[in-house]
C-alpha atoms as a PDB file:
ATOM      1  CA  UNK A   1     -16.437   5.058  -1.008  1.00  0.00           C
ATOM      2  CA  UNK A   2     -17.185   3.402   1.830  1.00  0.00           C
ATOM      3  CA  UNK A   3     -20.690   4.853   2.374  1.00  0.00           C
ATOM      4  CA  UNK A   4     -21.033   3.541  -1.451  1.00  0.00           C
ATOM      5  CA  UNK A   5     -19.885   0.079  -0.201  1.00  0.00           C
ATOM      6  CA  UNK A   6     -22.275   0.246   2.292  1.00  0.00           C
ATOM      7  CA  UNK A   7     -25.300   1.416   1.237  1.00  0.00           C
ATOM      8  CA  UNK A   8     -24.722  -1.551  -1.760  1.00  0.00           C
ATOM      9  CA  UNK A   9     -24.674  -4.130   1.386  1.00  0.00           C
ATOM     10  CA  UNK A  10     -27.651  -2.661   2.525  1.00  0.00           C
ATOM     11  CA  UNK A  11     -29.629  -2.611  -0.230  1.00  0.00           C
ATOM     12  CA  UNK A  12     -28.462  -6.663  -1.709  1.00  0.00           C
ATOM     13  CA  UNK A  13     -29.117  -7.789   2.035  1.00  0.00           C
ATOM     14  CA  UNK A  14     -32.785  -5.722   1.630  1.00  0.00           C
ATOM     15  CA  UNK A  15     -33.497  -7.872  -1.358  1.00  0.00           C
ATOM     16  CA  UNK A  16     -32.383 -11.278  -0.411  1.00  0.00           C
ATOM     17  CA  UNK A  17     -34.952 -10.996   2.622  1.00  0.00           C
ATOM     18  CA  UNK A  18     -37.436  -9.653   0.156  1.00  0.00           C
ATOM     19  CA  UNK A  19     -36.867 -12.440  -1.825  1.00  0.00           C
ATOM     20  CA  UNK A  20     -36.842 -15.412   1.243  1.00  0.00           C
ATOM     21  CA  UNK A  21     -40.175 -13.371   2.203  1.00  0.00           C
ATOM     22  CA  UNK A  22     -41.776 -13.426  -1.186  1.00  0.00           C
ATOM     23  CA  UNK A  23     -41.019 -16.778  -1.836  1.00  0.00           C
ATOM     24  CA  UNK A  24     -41.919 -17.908   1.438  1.00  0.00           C
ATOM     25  CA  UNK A  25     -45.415 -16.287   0.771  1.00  0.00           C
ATOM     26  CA  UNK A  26     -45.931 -17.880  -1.949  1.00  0.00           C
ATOM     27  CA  UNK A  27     -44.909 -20.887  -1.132  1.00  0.00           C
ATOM     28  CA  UNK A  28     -47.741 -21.478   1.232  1.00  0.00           C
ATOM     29  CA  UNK A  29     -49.804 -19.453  -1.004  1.00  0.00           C
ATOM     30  CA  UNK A  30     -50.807 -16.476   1.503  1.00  0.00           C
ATOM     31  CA  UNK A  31     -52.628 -13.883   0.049  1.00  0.00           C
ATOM     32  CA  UNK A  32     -53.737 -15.933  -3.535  1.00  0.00           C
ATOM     33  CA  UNK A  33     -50.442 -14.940  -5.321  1.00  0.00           C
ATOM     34  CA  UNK A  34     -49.232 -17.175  -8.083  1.00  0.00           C
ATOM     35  CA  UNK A  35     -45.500 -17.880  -7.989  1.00  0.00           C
ATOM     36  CA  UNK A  36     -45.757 -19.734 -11.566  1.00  0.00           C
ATOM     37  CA  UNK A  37     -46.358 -16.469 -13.211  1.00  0.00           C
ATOM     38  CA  UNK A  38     -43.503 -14.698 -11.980  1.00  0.00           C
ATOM     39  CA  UNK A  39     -40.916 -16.536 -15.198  1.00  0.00           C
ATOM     40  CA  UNK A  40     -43.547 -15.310 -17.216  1.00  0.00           C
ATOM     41  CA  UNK A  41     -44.250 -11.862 -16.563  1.00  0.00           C
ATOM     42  CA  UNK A  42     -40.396 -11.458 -16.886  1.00  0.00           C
ATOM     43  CA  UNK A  43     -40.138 -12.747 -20.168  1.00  0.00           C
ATOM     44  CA  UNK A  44     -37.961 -15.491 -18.883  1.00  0.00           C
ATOM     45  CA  UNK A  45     -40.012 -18.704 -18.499  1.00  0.00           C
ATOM     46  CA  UNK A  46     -37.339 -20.754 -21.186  1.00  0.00           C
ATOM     47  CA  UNK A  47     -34.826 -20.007 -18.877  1.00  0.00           C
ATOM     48  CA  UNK A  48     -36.203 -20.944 -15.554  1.00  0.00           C
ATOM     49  CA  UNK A  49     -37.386 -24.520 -16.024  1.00  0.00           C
ATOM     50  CA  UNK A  50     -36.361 -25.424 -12.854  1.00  0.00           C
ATOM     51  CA  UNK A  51     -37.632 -22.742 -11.240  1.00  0.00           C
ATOM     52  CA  UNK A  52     -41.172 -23.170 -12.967  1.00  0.00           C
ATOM     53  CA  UNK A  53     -41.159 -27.053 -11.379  1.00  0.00           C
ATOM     54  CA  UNK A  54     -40.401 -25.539  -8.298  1.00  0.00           C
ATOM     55  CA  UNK A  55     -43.390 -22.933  -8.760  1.00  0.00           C
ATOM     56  CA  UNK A  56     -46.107 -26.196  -9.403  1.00  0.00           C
ATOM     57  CA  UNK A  57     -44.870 -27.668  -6.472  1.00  0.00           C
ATOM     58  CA  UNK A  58     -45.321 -24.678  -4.225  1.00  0.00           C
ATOM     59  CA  UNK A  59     -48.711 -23.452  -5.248  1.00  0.00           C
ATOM     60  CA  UNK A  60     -49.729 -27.308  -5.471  1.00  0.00           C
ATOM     61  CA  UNK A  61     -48.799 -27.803  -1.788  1.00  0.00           C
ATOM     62  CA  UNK A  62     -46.666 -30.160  -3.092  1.00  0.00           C
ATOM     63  CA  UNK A  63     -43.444 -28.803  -1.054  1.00  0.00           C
ATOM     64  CA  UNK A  64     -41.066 -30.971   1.304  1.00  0.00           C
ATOM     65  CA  UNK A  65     -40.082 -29.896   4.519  1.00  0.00           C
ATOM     66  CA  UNK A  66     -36.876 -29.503   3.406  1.00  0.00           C
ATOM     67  CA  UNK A  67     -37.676 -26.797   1.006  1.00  0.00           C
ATOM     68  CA  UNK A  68     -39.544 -25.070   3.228  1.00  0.00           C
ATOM     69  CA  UNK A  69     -36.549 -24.921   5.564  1.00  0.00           C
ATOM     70  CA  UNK A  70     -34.664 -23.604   3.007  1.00  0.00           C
ATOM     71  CA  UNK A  71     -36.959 -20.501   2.036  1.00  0.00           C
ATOM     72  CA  UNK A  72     -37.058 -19.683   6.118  1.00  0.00           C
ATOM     73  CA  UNK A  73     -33.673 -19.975   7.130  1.00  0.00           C
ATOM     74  CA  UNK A  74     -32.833 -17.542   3.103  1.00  0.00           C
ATOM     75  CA  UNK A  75     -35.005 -15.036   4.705  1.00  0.00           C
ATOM     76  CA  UNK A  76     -33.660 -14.993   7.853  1.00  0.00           C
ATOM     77  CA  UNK A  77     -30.275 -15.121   6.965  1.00  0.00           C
ATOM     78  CA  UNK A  78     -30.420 -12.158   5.188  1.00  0.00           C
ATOM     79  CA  UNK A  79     -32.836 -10.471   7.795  1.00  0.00           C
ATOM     80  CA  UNK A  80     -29.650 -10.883  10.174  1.00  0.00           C
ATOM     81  CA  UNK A  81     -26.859  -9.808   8.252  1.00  0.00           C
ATOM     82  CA  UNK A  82     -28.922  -6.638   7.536  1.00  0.00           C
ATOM     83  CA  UNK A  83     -29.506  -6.237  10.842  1.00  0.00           C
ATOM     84  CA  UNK A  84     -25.672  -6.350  11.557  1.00  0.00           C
ATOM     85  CA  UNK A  85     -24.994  -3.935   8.456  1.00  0.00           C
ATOM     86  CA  UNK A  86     -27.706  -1.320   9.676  1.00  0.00           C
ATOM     87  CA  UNK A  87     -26.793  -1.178  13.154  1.00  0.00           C
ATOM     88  CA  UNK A  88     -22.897  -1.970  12.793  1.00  0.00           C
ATOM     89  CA  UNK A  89     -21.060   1.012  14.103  1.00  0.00           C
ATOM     90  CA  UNK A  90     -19.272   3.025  11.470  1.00  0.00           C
ATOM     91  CA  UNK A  91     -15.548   3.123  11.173  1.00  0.00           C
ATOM     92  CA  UNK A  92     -14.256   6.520  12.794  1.00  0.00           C
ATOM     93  CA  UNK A  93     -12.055   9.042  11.402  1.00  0.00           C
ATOM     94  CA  UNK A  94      -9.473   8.902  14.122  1.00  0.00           C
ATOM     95  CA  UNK A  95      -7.121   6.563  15.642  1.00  0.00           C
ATOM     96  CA  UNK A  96      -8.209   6.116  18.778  1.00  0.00           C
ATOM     97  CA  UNK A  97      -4.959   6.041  21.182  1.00  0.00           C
ATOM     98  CA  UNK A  98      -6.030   5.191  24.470  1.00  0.00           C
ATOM     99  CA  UNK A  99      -9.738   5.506  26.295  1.00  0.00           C
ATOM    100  CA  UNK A 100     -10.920   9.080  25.192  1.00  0.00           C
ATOM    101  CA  UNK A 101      -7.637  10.030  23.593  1.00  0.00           C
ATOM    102  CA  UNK A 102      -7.722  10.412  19.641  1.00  0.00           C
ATOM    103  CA  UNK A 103      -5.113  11.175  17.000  1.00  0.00           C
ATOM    104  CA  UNK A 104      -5.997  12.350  13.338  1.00  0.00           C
ATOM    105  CA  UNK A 105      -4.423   9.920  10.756  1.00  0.00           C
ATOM    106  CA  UNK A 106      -2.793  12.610   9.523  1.00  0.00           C
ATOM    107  CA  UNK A 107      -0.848  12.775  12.099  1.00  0.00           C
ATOM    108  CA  UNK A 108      -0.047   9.640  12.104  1.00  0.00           C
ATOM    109  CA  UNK A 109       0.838   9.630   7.972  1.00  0.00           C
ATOM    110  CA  UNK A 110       3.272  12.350   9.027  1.00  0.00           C
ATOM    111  CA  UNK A 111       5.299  10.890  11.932  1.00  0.00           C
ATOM    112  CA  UNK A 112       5.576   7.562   9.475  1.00  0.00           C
ATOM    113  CA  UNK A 113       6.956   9.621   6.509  1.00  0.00           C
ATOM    114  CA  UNK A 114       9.554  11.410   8.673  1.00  0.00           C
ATOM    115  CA  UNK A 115      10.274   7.995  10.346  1.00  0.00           C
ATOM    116  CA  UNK A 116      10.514   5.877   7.015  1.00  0.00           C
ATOM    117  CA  UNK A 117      12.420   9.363   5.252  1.00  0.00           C
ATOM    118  CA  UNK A 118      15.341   8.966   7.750  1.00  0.00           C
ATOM    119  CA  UNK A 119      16.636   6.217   6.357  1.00  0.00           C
ATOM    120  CA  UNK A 120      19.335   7.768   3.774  1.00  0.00           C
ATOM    121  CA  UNK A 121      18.777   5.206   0.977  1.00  0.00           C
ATOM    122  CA  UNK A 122      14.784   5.969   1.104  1.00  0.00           C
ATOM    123  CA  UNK A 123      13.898   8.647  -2.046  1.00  0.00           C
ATOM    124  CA  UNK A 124      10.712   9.162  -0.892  1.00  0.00           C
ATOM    125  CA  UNK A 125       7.495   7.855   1.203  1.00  0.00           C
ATOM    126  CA  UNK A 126       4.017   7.298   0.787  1.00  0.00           C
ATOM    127  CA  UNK A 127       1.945   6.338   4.082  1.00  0.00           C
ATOM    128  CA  UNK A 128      -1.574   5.353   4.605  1.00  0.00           C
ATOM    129  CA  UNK A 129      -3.156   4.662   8.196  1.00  0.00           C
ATOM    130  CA  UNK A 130      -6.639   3.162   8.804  1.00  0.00           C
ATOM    131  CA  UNK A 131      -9.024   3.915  11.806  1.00  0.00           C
ATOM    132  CA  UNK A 132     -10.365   0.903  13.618  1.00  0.00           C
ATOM    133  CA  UNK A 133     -12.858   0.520  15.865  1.00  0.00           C
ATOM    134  CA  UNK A 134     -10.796  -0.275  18.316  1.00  0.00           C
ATOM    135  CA  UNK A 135      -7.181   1.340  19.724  1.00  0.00           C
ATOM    136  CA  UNK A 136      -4.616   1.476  17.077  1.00  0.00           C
ATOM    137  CA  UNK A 137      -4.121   1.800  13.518  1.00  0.00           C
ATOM    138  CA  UNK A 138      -3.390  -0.233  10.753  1.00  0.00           C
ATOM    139  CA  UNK A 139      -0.532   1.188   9.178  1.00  0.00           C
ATOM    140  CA  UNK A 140       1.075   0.602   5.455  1.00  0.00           C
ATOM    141  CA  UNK A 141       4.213   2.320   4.039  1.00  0.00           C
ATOM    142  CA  UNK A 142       5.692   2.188   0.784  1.00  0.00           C
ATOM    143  CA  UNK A 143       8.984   3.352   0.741  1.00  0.00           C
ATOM    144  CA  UNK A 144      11.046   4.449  -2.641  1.00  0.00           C
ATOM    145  CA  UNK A 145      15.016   3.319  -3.231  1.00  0.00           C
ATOM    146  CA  UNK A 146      17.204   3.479  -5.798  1.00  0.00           C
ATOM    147  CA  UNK A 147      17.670   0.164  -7.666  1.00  0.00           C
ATOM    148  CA  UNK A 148      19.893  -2.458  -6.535  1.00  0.00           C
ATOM    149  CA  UNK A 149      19.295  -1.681  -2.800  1.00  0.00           C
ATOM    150  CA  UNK A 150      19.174  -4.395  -0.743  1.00  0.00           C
ATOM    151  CA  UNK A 151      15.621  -4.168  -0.473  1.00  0.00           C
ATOM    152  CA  UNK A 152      14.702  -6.942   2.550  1.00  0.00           C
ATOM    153  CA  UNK A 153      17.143  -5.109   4.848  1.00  0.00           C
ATOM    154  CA  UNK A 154      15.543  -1.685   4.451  1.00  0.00           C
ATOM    155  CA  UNK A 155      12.348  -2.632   4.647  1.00  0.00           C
ATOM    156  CA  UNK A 156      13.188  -4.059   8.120  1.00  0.00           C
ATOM    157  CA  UNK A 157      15.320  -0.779   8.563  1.00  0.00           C
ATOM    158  CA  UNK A 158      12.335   1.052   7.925  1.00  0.00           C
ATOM    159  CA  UNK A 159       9.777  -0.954   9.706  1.00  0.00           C
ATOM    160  CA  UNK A 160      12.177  -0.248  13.019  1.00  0.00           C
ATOM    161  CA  UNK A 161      12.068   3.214  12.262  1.00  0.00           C
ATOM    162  CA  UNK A 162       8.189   3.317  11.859  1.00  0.00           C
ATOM    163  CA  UNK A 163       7.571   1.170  15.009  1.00  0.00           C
ATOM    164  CA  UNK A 164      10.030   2.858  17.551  1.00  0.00           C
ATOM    165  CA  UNK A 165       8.524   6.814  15.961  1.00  0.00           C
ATOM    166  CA  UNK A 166       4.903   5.899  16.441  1.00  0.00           C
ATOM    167  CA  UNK A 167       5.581   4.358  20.061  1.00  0.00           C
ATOM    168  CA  UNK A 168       8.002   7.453  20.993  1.00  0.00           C
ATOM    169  CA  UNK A 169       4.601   9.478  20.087  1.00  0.00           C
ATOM    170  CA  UNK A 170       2.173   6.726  22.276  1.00  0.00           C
ATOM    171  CA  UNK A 171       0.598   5.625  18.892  1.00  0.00           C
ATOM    172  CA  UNK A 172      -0.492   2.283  19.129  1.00  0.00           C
ATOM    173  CA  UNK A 173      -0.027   0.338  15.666  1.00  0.00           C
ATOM    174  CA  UNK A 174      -2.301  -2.916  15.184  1.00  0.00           C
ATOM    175  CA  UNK A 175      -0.862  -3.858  12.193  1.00  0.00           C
ATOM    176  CA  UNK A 176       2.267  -2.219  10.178  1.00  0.00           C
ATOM    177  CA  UNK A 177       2.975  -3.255   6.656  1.00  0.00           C
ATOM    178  CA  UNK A 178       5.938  -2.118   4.975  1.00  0.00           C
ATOM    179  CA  UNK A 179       7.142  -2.546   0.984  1.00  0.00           C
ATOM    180  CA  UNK A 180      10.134  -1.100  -0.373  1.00  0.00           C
ATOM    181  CA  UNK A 181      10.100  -0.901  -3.895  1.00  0.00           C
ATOM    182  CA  UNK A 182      12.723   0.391  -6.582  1.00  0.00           C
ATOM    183  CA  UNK A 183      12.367   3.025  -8.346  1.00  0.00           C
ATOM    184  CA  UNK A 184      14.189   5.713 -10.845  1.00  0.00           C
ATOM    185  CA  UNK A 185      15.378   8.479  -8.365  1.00  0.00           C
ATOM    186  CA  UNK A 186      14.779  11.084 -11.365  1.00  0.00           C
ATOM    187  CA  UNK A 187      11.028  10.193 -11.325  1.00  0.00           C
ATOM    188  CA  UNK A 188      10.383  10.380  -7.570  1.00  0.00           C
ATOM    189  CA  UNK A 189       9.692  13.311  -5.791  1.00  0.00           C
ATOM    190  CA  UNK A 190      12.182  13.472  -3.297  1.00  0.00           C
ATOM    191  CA  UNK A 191      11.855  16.105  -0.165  1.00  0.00           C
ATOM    192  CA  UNK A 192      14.493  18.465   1.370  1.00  0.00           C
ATOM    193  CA  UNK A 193      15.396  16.417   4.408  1.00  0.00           C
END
């Protein structure tokens, strides 16, 4: 998904500094092109009014210095946030503990569960753990109880437990969020402790 993500950044970043370019060119009318029959050649000329008295003016020569502003700094906004997306460094697959040392978030989703799964009044689990680009993970846990648990005290019950496992095992957590939610013990999944 998050290839998906970014390859949509990519290309919408692409386009609005094709479109500050284009309309740049044609503004000062480099190269002969006609702005005015863009609407048209769309099929959308009714709709673009605005747009079309913006055209006359452009290919007229009839532009401020404001709007010219405007079409430069479009284009090369989007020419630097491209930049940043193409040559921003990807998010890695590990946690990275300490300089050169790495743990799998597996790992790390494992040591949580057995942490949060000591508490007696917790059914049942569910971790996920983030890489960042930097040391440490960002940690969630949603933990399962029976209903009418006091729910704010466990969740700080569990929290403890999470925090003190993961430093026992030198993980460093950036951020730890914890919910504890009711639930029906006969529709959880409980494991043999």
């Amino acid at each position: 998904m998050r290839v998906f993500n970014r390859l949509v950044v990519v290309l919408l970043l692409a386009g609005l500094v094709a479109l500050g370019i284009s309309a740049f060119v044609y503004a000062l009318d480099l190269g002969g092109h006609r702005l005015s029959s863009v609407p048209n050649t769309l099929g959308l000329s009714s709709a673009y009014e605005g747009l079309d008295n913006f055209t006359r003016n452009a290919e007229g020569g009839n532009l401020n210095p404001l709007d010219i502003t405007v079409l430069v700094v479009v284009a090369l906004f989007g020419l630097i946030l491209l930049l940043f997306e193409l040559f921003k460094r990807p998010v890695p697959r590990k946690v990275l503990m300490q300089q050169g040392t790495y743990v799998t978030r597996s790992t790390i989703e494992n040591e949580a569960n057995a942490a949060a799964e000591e508490v007696p009044e917790v059914l049942q689990s569910d971790v996920d753990v983030d890489a960042q680009r930097k040391s440490g993970a960002k940690v969630s846990v949603t933990a399962n109880v029976r209903r009418g648990e006091d729910t704010s005290r466990l969740q700080s019950d569990v929290q403890e437990r999470v925090q003190k496992r993961l430093a026992e095992v030198g993980v460093p957590v950036s951020s730890l969020k914890v919910r504890v939610l009711e639930a029906d013990p006969r529709e959880t999944k409980t494991r043999v402790k």
